[in-house]
C-alpha atoms as a PDB file:
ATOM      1  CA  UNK A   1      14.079 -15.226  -1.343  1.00  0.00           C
ATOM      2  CA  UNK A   2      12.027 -12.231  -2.991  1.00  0.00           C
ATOM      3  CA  UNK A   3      13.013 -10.294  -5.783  1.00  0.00           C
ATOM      4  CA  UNK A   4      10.045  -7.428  -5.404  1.00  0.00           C
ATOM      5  CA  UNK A   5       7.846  -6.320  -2.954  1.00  0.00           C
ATOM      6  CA  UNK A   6       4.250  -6.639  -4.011  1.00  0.00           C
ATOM      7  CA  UNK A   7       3.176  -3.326  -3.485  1.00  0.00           C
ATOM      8  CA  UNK A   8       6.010  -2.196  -5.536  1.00  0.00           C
ATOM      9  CA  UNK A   9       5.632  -3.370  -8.932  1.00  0.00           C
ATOM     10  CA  UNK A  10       4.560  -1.202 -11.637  1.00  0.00           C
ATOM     11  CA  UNK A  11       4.132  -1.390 -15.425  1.00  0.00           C
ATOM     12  CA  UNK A  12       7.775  -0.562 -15.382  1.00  0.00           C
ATOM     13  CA  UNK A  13       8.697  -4.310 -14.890  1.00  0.00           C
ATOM     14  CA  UNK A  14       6.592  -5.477 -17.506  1.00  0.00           C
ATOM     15  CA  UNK A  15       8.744  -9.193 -18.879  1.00  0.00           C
ATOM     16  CA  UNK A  16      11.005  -8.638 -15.687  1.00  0.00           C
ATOM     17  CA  UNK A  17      10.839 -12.344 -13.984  1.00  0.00           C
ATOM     18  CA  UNK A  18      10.039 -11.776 -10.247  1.00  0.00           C
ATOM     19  CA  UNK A  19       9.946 -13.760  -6.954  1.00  0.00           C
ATOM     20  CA  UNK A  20       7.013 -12.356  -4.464  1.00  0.00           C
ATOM     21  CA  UNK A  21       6.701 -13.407  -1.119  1.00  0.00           C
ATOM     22  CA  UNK A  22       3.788 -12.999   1.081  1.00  0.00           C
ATOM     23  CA  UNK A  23       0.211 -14.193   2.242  1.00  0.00           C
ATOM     24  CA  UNK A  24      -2.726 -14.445   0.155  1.00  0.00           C
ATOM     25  CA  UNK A  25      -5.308 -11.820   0.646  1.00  0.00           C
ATOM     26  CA  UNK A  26      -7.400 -12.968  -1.509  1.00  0.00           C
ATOM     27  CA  UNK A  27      -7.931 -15.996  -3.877  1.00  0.00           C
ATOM     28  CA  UNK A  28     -10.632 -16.216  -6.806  1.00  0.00           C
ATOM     29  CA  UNK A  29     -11.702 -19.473  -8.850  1.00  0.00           C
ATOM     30  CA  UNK A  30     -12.833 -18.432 -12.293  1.00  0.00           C
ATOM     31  CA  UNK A  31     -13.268 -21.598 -13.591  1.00  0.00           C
ATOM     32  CA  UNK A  32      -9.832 -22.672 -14.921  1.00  0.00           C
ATOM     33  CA  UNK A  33      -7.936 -19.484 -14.127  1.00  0.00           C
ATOM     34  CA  UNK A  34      -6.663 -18.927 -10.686  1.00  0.00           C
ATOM     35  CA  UNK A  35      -6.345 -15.341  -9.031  1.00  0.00           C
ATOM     36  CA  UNK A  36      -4.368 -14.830  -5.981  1.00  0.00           C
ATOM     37  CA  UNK A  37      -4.074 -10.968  -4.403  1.00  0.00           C
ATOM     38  CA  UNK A  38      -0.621 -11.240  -3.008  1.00  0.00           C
ATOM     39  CA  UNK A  39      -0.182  -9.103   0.001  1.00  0.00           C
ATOM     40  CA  UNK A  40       3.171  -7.996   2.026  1.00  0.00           C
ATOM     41  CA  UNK A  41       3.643  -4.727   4.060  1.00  0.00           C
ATOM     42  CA  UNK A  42       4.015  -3.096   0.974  1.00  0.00           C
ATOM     43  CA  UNK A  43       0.550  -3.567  -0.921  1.00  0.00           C
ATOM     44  CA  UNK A  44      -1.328  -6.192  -2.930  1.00  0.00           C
ATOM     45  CA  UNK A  45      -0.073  -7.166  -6.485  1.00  0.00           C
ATOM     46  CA  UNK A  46      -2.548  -9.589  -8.395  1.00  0.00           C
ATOM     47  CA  UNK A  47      -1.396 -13.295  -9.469  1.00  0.00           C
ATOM     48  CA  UNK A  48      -2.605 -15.129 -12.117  1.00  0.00           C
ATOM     49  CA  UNK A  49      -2.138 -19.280 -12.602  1.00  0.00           C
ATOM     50  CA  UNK A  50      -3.723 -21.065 -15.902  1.00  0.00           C
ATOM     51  CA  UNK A  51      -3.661 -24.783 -16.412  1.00  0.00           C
ATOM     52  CA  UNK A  52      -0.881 -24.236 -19.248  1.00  0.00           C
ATOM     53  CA  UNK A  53       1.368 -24.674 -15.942  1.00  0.00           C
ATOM     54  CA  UNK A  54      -0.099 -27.069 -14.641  1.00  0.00           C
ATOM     55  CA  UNK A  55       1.951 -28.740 -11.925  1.00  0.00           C
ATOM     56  CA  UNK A  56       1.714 -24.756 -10.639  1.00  0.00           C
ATOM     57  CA  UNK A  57      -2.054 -24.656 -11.209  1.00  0.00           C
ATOM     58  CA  UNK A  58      -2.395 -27.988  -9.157  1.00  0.00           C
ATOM     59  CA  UNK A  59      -0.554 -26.384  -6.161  1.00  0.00           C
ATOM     60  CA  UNK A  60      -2.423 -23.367  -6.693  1.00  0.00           C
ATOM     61  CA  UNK A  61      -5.743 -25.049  -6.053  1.00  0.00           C
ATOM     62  CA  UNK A  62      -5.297 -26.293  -2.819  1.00  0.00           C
ATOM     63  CA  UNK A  63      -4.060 -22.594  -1.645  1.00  0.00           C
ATOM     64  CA  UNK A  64      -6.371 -20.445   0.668  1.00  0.00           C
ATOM     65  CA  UNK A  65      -6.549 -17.237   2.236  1.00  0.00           C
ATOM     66  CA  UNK A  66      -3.254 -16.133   4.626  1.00  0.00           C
ATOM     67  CA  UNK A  67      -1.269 -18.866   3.074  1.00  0.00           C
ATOM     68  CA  UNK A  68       1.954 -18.062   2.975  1.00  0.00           C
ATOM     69  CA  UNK A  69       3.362 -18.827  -0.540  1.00  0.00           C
ATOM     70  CA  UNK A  70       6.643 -17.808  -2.706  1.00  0.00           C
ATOM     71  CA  UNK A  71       5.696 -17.197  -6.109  1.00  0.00           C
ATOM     72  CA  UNK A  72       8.067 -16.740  -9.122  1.00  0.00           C
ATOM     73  CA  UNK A  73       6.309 -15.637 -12.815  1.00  0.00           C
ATOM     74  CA  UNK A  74       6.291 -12.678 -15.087  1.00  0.00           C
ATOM     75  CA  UNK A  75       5.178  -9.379 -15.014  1.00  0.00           C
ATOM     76  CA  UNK A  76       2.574  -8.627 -17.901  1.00  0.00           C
ATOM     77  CA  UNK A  77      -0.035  -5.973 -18.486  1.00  0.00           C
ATOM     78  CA  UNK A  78      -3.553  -6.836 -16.887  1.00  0.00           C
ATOM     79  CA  UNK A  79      -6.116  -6.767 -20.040  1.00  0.00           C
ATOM     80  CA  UNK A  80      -8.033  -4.164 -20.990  1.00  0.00           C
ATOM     81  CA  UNK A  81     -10.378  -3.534 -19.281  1.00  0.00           C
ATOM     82  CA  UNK A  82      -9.193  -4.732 -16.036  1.00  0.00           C
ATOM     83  CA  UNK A  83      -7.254  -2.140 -14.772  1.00  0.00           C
ATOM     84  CA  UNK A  84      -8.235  -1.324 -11.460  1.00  0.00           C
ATOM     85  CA  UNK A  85      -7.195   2.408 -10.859  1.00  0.00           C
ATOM     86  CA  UNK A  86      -7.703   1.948  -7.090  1.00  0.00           C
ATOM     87  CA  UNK A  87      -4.190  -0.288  -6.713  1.00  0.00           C
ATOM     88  CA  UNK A  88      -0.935   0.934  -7.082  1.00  0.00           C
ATOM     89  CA  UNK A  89      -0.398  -2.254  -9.048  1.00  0.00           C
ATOM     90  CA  UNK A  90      -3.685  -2.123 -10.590  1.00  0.00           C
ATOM     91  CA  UNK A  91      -2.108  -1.793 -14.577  1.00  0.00           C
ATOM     92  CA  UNK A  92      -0.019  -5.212 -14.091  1.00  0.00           C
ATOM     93  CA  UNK A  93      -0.466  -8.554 -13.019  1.00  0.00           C
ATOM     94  CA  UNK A  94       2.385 -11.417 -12.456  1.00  0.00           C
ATOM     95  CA  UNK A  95       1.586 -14.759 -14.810  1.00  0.00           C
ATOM     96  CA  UNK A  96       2.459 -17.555 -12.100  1.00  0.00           C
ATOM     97  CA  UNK A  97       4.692 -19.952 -12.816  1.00  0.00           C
ATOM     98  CA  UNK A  98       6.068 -21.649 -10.347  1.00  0.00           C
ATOM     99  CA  UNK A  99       4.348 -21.572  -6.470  1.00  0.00           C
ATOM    100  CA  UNK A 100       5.883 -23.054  -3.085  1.00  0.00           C
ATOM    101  CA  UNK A 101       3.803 -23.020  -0.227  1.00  0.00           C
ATOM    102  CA  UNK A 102       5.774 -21.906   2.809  1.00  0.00           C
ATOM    103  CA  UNK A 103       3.287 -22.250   5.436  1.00  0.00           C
ATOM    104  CA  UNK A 104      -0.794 -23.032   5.261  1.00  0.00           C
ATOM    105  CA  UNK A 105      -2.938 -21.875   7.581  1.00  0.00           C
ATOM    106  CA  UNK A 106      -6.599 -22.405   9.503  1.00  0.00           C
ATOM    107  CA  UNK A 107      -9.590 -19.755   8.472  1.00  0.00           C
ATOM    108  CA  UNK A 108      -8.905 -16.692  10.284  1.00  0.00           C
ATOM    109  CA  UNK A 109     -11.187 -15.822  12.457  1.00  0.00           C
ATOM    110  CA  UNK A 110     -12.066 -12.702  10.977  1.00  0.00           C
ATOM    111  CA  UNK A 111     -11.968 -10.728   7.614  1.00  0.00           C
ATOM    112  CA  UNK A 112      -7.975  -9.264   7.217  1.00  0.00           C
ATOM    113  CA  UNK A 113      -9.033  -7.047   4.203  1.00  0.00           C
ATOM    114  CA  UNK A 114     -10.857  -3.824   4.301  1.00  0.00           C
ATOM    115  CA  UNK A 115     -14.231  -4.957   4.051  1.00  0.00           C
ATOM    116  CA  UNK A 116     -14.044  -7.043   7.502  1.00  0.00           C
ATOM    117  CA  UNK A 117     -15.880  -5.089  10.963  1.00  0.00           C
ATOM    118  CA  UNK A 118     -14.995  -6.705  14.257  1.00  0.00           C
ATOM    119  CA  UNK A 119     -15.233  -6.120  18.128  1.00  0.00           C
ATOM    120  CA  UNK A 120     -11.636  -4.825  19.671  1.00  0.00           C
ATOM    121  CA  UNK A 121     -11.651  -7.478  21.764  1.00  0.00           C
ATOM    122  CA  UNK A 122     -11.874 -10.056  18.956  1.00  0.00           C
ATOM    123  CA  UNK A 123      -9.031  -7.905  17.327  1.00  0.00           C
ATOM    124  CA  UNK A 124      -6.798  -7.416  20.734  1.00  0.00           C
ATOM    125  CA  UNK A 125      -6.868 -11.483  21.054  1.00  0.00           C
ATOM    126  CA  UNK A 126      -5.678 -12.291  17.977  1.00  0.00           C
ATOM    127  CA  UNK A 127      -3.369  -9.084  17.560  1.00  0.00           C
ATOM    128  CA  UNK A 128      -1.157 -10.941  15.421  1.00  0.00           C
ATOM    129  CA  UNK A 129      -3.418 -11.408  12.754  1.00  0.00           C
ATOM    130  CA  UNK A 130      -5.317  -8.177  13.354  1.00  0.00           C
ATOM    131  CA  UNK A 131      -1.440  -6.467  12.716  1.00  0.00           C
ATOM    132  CA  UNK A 132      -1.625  -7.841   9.384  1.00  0.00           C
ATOM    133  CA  UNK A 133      -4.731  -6.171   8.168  1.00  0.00           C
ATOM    134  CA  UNK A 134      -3.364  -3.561   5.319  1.00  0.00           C
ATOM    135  CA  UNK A 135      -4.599  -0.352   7.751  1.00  0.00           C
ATOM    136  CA  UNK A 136      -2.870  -1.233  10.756  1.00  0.00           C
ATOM    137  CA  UNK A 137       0.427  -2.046   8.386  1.00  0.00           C
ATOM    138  CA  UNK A 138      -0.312   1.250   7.167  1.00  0.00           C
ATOM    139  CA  UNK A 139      -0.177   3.104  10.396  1.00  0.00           C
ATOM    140  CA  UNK A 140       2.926   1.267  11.673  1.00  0.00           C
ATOM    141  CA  UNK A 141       4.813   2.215   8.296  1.00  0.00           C
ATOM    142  CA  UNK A 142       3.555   6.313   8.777  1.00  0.00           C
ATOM    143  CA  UNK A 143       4.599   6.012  12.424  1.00  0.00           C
ATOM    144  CA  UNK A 144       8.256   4.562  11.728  1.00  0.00           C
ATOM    145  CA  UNK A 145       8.251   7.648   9.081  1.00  0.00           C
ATOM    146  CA  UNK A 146       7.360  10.533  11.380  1.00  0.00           C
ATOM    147  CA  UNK A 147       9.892   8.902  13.925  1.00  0.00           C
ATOM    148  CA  UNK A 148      12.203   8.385  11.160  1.00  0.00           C
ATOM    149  CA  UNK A 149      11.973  12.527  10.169  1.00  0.00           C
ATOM    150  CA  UNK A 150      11.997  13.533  13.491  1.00  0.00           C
ATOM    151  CA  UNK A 151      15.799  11.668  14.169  1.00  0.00           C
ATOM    152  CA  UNK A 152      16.972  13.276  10.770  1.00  0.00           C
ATOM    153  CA  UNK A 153      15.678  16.625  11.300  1.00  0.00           C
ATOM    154  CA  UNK A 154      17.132  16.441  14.720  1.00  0.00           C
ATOM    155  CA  UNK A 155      20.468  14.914  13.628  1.00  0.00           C
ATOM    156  CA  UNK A 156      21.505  17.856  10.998  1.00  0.00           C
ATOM    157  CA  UNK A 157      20.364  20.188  14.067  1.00  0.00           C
ATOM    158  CA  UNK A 158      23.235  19.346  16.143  1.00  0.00           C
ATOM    159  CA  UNK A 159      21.122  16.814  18.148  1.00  0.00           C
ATOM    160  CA  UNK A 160      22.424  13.529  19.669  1.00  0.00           C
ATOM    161  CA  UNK A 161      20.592  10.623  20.602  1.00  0.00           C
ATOM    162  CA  UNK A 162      21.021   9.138  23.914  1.00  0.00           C
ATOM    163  CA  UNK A 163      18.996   6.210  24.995  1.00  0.00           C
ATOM    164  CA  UNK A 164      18.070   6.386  29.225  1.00  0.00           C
ATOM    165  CA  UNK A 165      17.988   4.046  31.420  1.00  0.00           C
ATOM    166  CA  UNK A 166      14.058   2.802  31.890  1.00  0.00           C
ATOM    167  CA  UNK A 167      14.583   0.561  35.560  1.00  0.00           C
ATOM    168  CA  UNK A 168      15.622   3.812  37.769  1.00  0.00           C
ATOM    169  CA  UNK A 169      14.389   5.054  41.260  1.00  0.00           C
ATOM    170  CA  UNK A 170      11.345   6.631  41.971  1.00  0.00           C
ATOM    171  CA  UNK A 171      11.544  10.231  41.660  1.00  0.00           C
ATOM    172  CA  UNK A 172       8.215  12.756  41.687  1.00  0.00           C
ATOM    173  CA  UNK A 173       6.018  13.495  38.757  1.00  0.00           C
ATOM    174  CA  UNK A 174       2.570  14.243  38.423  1.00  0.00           C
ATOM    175  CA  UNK A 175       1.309  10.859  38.676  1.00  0.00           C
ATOM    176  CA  UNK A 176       1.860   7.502  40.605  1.00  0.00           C
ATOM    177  CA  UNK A 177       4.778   5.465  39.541  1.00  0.00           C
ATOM    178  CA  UNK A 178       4.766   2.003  38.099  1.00  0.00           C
ATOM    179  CA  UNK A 179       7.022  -0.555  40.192  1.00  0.00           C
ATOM    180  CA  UNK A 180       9.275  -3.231  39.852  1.00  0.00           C
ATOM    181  CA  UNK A 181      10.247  -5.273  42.407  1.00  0.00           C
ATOM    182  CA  UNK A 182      14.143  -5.852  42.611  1.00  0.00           C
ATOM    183  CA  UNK A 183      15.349  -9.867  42.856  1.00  0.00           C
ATOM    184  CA  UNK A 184      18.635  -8.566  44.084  1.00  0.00           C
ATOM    185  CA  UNK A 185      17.247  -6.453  46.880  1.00  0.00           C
ATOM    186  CA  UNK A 186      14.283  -7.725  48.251  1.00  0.00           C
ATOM    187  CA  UNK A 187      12.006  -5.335  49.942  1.00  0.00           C
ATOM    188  CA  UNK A 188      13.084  -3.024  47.346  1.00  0.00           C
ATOM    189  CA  UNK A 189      11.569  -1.501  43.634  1.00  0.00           C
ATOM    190  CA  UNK A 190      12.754   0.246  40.447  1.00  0.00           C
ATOM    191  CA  UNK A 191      10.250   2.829  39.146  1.00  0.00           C
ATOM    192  CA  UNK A 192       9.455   2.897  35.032  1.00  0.00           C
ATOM    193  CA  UNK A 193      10.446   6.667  34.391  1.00  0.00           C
ATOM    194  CA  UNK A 194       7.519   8.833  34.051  1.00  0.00           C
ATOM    195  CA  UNK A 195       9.686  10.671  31.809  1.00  0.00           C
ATOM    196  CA  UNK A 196      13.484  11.212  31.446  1.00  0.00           C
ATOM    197  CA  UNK A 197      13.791  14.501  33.239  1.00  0.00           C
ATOM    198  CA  UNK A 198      16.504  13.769  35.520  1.00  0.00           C
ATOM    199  CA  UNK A 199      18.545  11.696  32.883  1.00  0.00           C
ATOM    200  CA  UNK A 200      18.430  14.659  30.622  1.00  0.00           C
ATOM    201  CA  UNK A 201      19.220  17.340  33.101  1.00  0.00           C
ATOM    202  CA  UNK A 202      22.801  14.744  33.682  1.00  0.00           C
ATOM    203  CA  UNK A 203      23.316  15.464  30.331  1.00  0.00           C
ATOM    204  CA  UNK A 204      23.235  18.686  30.268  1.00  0.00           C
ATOM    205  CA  UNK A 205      25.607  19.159  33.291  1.00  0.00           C
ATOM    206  CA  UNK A 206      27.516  16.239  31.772  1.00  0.00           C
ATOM    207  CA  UNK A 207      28.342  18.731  28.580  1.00  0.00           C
ATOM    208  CA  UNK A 208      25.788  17.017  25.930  1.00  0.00           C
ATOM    209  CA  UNK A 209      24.079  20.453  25.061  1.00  0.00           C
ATOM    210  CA  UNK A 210      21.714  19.493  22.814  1.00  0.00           C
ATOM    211  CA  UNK A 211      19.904  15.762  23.673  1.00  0.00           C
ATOM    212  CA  UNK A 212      16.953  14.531  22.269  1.00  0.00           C
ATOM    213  CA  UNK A 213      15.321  10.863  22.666  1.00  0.00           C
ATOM    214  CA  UNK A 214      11.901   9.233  21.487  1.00  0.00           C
ATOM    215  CA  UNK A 215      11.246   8.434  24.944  1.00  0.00           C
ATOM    216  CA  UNK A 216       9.056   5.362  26.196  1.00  0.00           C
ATOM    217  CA  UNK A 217       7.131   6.816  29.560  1.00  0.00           C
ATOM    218  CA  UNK A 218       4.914   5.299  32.176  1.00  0.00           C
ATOM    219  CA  UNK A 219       2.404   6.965  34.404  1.00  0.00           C
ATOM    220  CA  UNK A 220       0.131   5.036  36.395  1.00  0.00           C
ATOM    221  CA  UNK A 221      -3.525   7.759  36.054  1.00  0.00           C
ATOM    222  CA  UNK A 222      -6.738   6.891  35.660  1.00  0.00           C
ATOM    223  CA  UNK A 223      -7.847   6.370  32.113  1.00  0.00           C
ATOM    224  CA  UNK A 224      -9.278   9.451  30.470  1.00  0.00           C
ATOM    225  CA  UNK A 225      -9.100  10.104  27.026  1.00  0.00           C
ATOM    226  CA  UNK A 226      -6.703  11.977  26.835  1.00  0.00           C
ATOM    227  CA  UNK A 227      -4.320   9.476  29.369  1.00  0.00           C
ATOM    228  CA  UNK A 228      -2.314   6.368  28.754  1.00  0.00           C
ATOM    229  CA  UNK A 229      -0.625   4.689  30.782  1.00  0.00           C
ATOM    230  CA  UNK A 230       2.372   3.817  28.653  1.00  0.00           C
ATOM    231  CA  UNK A 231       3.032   5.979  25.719  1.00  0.00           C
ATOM    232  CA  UNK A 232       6.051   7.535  23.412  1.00  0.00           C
ATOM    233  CA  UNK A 233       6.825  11.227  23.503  1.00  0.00           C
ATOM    234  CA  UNK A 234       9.661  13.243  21.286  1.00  0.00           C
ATOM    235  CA  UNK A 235      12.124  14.431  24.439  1.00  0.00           C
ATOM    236  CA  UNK A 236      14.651  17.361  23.687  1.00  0.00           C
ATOM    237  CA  UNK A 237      16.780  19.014  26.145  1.00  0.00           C
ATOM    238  CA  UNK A 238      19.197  21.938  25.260  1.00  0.00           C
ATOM    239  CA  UNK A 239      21.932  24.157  27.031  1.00  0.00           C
ATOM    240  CA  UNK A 240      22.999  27.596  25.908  1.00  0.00           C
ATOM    241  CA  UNK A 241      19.897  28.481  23.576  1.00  0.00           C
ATOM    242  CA  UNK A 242      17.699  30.568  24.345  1.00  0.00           C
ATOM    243  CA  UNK A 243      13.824  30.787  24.788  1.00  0.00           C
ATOM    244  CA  UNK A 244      13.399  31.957  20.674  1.00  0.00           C
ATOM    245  CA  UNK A 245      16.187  29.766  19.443  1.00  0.00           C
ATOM    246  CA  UNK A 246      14.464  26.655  20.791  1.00  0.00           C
ATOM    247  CA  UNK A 247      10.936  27.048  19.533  1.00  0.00           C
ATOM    248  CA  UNK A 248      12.625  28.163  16.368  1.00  0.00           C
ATOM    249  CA  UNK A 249      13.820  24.453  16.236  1.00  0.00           C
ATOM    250  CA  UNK A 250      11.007  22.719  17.339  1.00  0.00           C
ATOM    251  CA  UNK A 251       8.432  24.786  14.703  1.00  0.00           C
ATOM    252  CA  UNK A 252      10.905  23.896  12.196  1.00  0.00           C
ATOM    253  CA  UNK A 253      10.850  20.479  12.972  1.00  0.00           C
ATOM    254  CA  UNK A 254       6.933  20.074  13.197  1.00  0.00           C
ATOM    255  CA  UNK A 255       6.972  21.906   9.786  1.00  0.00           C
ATOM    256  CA  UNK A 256       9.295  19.568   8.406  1.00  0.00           C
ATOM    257  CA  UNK A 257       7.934  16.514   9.732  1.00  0.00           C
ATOM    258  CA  UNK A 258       4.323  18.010   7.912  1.00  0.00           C
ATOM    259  CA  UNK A 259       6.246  18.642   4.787  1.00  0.00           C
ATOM    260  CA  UNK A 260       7.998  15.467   4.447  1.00  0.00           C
ATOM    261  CA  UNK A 261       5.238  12.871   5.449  1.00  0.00           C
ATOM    262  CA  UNK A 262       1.680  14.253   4.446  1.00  0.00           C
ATOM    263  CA  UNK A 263       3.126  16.995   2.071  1.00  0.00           C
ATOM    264  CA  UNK A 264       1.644  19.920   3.680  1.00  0.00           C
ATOM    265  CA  UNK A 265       2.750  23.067   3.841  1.00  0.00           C
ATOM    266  CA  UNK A 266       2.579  24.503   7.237  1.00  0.00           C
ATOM    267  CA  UNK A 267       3.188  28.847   7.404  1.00  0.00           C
ATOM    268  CA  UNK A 268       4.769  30.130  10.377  1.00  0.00           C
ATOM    269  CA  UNK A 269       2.873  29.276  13.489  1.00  0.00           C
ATOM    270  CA  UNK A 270       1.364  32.288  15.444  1.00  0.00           C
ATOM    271  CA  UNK A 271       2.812  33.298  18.549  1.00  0.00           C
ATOM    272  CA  UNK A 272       0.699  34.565  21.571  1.00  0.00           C
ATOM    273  CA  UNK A 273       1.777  35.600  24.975  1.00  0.00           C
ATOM    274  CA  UNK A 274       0.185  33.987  27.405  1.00  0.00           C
ATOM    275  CA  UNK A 275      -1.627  37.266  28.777  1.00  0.00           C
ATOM    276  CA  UNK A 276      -3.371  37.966  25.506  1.00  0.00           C
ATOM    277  CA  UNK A 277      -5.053  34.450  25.462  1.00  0.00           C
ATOM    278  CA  UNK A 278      -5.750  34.315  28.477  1.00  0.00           C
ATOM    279  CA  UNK A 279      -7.691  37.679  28.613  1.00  0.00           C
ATOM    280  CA  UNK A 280      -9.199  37.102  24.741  1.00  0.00           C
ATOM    281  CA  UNK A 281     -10.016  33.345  25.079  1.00  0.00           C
ATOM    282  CA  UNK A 282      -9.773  32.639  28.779  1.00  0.00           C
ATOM    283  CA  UNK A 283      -7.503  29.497  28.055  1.00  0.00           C
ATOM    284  CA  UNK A 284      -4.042  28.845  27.515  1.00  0.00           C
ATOM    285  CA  UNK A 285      -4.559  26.334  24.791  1.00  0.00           C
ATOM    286  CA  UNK A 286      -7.281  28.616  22.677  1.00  0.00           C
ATOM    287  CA  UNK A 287      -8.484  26.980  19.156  1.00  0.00           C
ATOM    288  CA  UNK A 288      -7.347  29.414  16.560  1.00  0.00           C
ATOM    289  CA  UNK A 289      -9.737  27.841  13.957  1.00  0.00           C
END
């Protein structure tokens, strides 16, 4: 149905003819010009209706915010003096001229744009709409990257990804297992896998040297801060290598992942044997800062 992303366009498509689809952020009356911020997981592009199309402009003034439109027009510089430097799309604007409204929608009940400050609980109950705010889209996007450079990293390493099973039997850990009770077998319960340990260790007797997963775990703990009960680590098991050979691989990877995402440069981490920081610092886990 869509041509362009919002958040993609650029003064490089200036005349192109493009088809946007997405919800409206934000929509602005000035008097006989319509303004619509389009918004899809990529970003916001700005939409313009005038009454020179004006079975358009008479569809456009019945639409609201989170409406769900398709919108076809033309890319054009925005005026001057209307560039707005803080968009990515802030030097072009799309001259509307046709609009379909896909879906409508009821007044959310709360602000979805950066300017809106509500309880967690208000957010938590109506987590589909709070997922649609442009900062939680943006977190979901940088997550599936990091995952995205860890599995490519990994893959040119030698690594293969092997998914575990998650319903298994209850094995020990360092916390209390999460049950399930079996329909099968009354009486009796899978465990959620506080982590894939066992699976892995299969593997590696099983002749698949080097493993790696981005492992769902469960641990029923208390809640601290730094505790979840369900969370996502970055598993890697490995045969024949030795003690150097694997942190070599897993300080390139973090140095990597830094480089690729958030375009840092990280140097060579420093090493410490556990003596020294222990008799220096008096913790295993000192803060080199």
């Amino acid at each position: 149905m869509r041509s362009h992303y919002c958040g993609q366009l650029n003064s490089s498509h200036v005349d192109q003819q493009v088809t946007l689809c997405g919800r409206v952020h934000r929509r602005r009356d000035h008097g006989g010009v319509i303004f619509f911020d389009m918004r899809d997981r990529e970003g916001i592009a700005q939409v313009v209706f005038d009454p020179d199309t004006v079975e358009a402009f008479a569809l456009a003034e019945k639409v609201r915010s989170e409406y769900v439109l398709k919108i076809t027009g033309r890319v054009r510089p925005r005026p001057q003096g209307t560039v707005n430097a803080n968009m990515p799309t802030g030097e072009i604007e799309v001259l509307g001229k046709a609009i379909e409204i896909l879906n409508t929608a009821e007044t959310p009940p709360f602000q979805l744009d950066e300017y809106g400050h509500v309880g967690e609980d208000v957010r938590l109950r109506y987590r589909f709409l709070d997922l649609r705010r442009p900062d939680m889209q943006a977190k979901l996007l940088f997550r599936s990257k990091v995952t995205s450079t860890m599995r490519r990293y990994l893959d040119e390493h030698g690594f293969i990804d092997v998914e575990t099973p998650i319903l298994t039997r209850a094995t020990p850990e360092g916390a209390r297992d999460y049950l399930v009770p079996s329909r099968t077998h009354p009486g009796s319960f899978f465990a959620l896998p506080q982590s894939p340990q066992l699976f892995k260790q299969l593997l590696m007797v099983a002749g698949i040297d080097r493993y790696y997963q981005i492992a769902k775990c469960f641990r029923d703990e208390d809640l601290r801060a730094d505790r979840q009960p369900e969370f996502t680590q970055i598993d890697i098991e490995t045969s024949f290598l030795t003690q150097e050979q694997i942190m070599e691989i897993v300080e390139g990877m973090f140095r990597n992942l830094f480089k690729e995402v958030l375009n840092v440069e990280i140097p060579p981490l420093r090493r410490m044997p556990f003596s020294e920081a222990m008799d220096r610092f008096g913790s295993d886990k000192p803060d080199m800062r």
